[in-house]
N, C-alpha and C. Protein backbone atom coordinates (compact mmCIF):
# COMPACT_ATOMS: atom_id res chain seq x y z
N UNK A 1 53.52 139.88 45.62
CA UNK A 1 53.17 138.52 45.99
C UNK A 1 51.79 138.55 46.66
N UNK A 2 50.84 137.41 46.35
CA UNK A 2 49.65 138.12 46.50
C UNK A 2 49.75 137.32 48.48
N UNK A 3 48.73 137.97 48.89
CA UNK A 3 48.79 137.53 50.33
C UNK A 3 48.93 136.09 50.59
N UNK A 4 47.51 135.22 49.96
CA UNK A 4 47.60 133.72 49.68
C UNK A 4 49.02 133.27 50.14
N UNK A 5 49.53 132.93 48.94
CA UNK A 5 50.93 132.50 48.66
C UNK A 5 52.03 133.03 49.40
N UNK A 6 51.81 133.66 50.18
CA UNK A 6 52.46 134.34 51.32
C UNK A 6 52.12 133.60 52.89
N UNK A 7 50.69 133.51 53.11
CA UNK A 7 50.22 132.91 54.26
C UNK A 7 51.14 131.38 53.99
N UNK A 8 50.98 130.65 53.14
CA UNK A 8 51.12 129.20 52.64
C UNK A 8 52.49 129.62 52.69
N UNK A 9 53.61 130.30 52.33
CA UNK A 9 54.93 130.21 52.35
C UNK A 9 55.62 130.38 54.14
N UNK A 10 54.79 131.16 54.20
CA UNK A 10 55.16 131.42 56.11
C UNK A 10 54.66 130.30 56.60
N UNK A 11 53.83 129.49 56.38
CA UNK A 11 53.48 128.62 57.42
C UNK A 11 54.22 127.27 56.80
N UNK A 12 54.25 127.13 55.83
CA UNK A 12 55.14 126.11 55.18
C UNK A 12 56.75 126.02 56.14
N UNK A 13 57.29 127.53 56.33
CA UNK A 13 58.52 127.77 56.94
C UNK A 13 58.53 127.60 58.26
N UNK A 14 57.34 127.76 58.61
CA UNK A 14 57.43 127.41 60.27
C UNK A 14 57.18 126.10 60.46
N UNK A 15 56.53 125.32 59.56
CA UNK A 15 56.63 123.77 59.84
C UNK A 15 57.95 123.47 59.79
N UNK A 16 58.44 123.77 58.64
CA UNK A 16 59.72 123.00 58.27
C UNK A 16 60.67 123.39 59.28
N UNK A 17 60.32 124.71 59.83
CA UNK A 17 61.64 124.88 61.17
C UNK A 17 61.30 123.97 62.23
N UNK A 18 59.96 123.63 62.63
CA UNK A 18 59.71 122.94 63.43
C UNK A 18 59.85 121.31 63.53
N UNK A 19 59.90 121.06 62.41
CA UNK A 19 60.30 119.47 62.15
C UNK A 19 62.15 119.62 62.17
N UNK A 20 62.53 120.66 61.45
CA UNK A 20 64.31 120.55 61.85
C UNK A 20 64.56 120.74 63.09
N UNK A 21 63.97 121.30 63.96
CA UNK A 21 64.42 121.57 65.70
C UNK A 21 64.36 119.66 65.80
N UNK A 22 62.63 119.36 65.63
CA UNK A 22 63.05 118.20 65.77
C UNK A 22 63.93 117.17 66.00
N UNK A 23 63.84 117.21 64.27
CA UNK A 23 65.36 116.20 63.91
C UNK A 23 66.85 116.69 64.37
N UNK A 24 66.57 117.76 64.80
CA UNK A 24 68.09 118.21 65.80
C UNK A 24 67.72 117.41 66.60
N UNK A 25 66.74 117.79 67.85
CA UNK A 25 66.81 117.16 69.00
C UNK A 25 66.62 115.65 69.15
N UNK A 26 66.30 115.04 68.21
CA UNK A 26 65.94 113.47 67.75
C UNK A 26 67.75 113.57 67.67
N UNK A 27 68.45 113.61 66.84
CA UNK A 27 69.65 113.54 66.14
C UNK A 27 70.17 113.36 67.66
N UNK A 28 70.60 114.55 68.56
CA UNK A 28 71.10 114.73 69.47
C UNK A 28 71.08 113.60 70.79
N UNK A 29 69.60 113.23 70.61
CA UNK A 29 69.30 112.17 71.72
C UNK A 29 69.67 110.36 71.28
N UNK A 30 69.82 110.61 69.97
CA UNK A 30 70.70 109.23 69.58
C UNK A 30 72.34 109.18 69.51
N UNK A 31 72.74 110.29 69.52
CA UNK A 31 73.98 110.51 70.14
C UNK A 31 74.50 110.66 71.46
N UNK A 32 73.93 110.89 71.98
CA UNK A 32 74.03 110.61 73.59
C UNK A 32 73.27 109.28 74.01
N UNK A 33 72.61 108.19 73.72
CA UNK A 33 72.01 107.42 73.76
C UNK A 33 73.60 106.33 74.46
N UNK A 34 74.52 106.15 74.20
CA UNK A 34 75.71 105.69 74.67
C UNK A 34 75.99 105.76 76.10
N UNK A 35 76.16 107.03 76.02
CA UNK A 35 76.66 107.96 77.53
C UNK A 35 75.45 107.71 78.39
N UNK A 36 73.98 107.53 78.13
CA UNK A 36 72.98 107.58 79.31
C UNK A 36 73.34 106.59 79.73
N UNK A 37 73.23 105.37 78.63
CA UNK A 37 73.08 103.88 79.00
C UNK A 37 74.51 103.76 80.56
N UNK A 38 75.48 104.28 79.69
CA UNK A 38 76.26 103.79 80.31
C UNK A 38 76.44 104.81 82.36
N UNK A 39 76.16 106.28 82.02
CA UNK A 39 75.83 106.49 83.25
C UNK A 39 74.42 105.62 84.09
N UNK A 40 73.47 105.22 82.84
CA UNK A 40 72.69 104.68 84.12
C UNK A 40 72.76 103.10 84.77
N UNK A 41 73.76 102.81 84.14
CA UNK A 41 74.29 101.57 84.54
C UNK A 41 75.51 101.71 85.95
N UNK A 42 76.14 102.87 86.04
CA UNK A 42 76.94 103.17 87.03
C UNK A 42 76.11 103.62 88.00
N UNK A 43 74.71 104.59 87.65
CA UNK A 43 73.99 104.86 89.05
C UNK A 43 73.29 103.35 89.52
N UNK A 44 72.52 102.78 88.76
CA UNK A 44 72.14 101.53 89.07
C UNK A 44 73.34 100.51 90.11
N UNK A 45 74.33 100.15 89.66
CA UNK A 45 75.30 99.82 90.91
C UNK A 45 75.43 100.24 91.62
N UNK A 46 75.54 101.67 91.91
CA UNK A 46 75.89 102.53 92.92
C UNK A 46 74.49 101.84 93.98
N UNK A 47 73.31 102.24 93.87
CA UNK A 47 72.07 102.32 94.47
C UNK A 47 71.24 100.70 94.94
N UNK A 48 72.04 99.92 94.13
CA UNK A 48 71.90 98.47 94.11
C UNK A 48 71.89 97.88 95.46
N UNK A 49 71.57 96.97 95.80
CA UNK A 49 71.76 96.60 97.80
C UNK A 49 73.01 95.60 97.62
N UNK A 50 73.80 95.31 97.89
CA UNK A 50 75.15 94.44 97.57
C UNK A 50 74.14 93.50 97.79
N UNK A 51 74.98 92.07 96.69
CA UNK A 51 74.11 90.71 96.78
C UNK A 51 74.49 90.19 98.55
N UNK A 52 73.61 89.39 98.68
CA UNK A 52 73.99 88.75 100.04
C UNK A 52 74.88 87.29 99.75
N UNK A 53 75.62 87.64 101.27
CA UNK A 53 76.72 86.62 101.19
C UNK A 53 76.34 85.14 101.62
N UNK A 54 76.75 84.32 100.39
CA UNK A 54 76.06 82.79 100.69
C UNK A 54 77.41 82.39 102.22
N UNK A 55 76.70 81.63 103.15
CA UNK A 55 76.78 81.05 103.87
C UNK A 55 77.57 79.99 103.74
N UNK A 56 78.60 79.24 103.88
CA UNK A 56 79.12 77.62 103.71
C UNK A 56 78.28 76.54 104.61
N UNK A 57 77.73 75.98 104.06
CA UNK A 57 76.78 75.01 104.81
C UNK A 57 77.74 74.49 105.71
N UNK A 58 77.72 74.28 106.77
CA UNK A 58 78.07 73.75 108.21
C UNK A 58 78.41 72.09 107.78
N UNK A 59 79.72 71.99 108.56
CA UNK A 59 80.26 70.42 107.65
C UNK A 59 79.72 70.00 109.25
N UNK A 60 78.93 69.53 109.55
CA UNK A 60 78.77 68.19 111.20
C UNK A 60 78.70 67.03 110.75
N UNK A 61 79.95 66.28 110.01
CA UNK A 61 80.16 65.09 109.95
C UNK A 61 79.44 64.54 108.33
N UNK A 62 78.88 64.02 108.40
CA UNK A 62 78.16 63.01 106.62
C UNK A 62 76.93 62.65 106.92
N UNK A 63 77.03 61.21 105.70
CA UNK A 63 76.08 60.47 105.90
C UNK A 63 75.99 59.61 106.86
N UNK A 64 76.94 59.59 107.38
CA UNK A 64 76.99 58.31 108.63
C UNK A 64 76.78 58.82 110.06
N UNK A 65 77.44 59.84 110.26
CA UNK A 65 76.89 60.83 111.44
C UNK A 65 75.42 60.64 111.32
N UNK A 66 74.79 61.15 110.57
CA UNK A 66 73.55 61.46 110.45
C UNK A 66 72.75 60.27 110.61
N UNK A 67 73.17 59.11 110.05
CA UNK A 67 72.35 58.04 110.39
C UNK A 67 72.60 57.29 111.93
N UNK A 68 73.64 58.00 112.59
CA UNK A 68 73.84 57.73 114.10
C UNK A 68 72.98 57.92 114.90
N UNK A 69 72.68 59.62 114.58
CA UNK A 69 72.21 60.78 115.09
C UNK A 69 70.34 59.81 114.85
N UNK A 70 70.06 59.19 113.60
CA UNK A 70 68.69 58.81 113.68
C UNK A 70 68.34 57.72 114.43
N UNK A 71 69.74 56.92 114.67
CA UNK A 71 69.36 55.28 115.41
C UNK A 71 69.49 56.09 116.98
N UNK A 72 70.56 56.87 117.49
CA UNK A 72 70.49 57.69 119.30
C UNK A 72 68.59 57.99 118.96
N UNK A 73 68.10 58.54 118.00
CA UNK A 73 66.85 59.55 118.54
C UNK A 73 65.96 58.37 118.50
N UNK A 74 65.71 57.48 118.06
CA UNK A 74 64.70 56.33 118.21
C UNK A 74 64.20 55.72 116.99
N UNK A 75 64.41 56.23 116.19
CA UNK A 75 63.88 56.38 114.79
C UNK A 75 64.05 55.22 113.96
């Protein structure tokens, strides 16, 4: 086999191994693509600040209180 066609066959083989590692590790990372999402959705809650707690607005009477409260102040 003359050298030529030898250089071109070895390097031909090392591409092609190098594009299959690839597409392993491509392959591999769309199969686990499930499992990240879903662990990084459990660390994300974990690390999250709890929402804050709404308040009940304070009942002091209505509309009529309030318009008491404006005729006492001078208004």
């Amino acid at each position: 086999m003359p050298v030529f066609v030898e250089v071109v066959l070895v390097v031909a083989v090392m591409l092609g191994a190098f594009f299959g590692v690839f597409l392993l590790v491509f392959l591999l990372a769309m199969a686990m693509l499930p499992v990240e999402k879903s662990l990084s959705k459990v660390v994300w809650e974990l690390t999250a600040p709890p929402p804050p707690k709404r308040k009940a607005p304070a009942q002091e009477g209505g509309f009529k209180t309030f318009s008491q409260k404006q005729q006492k102040s001078g208004r």
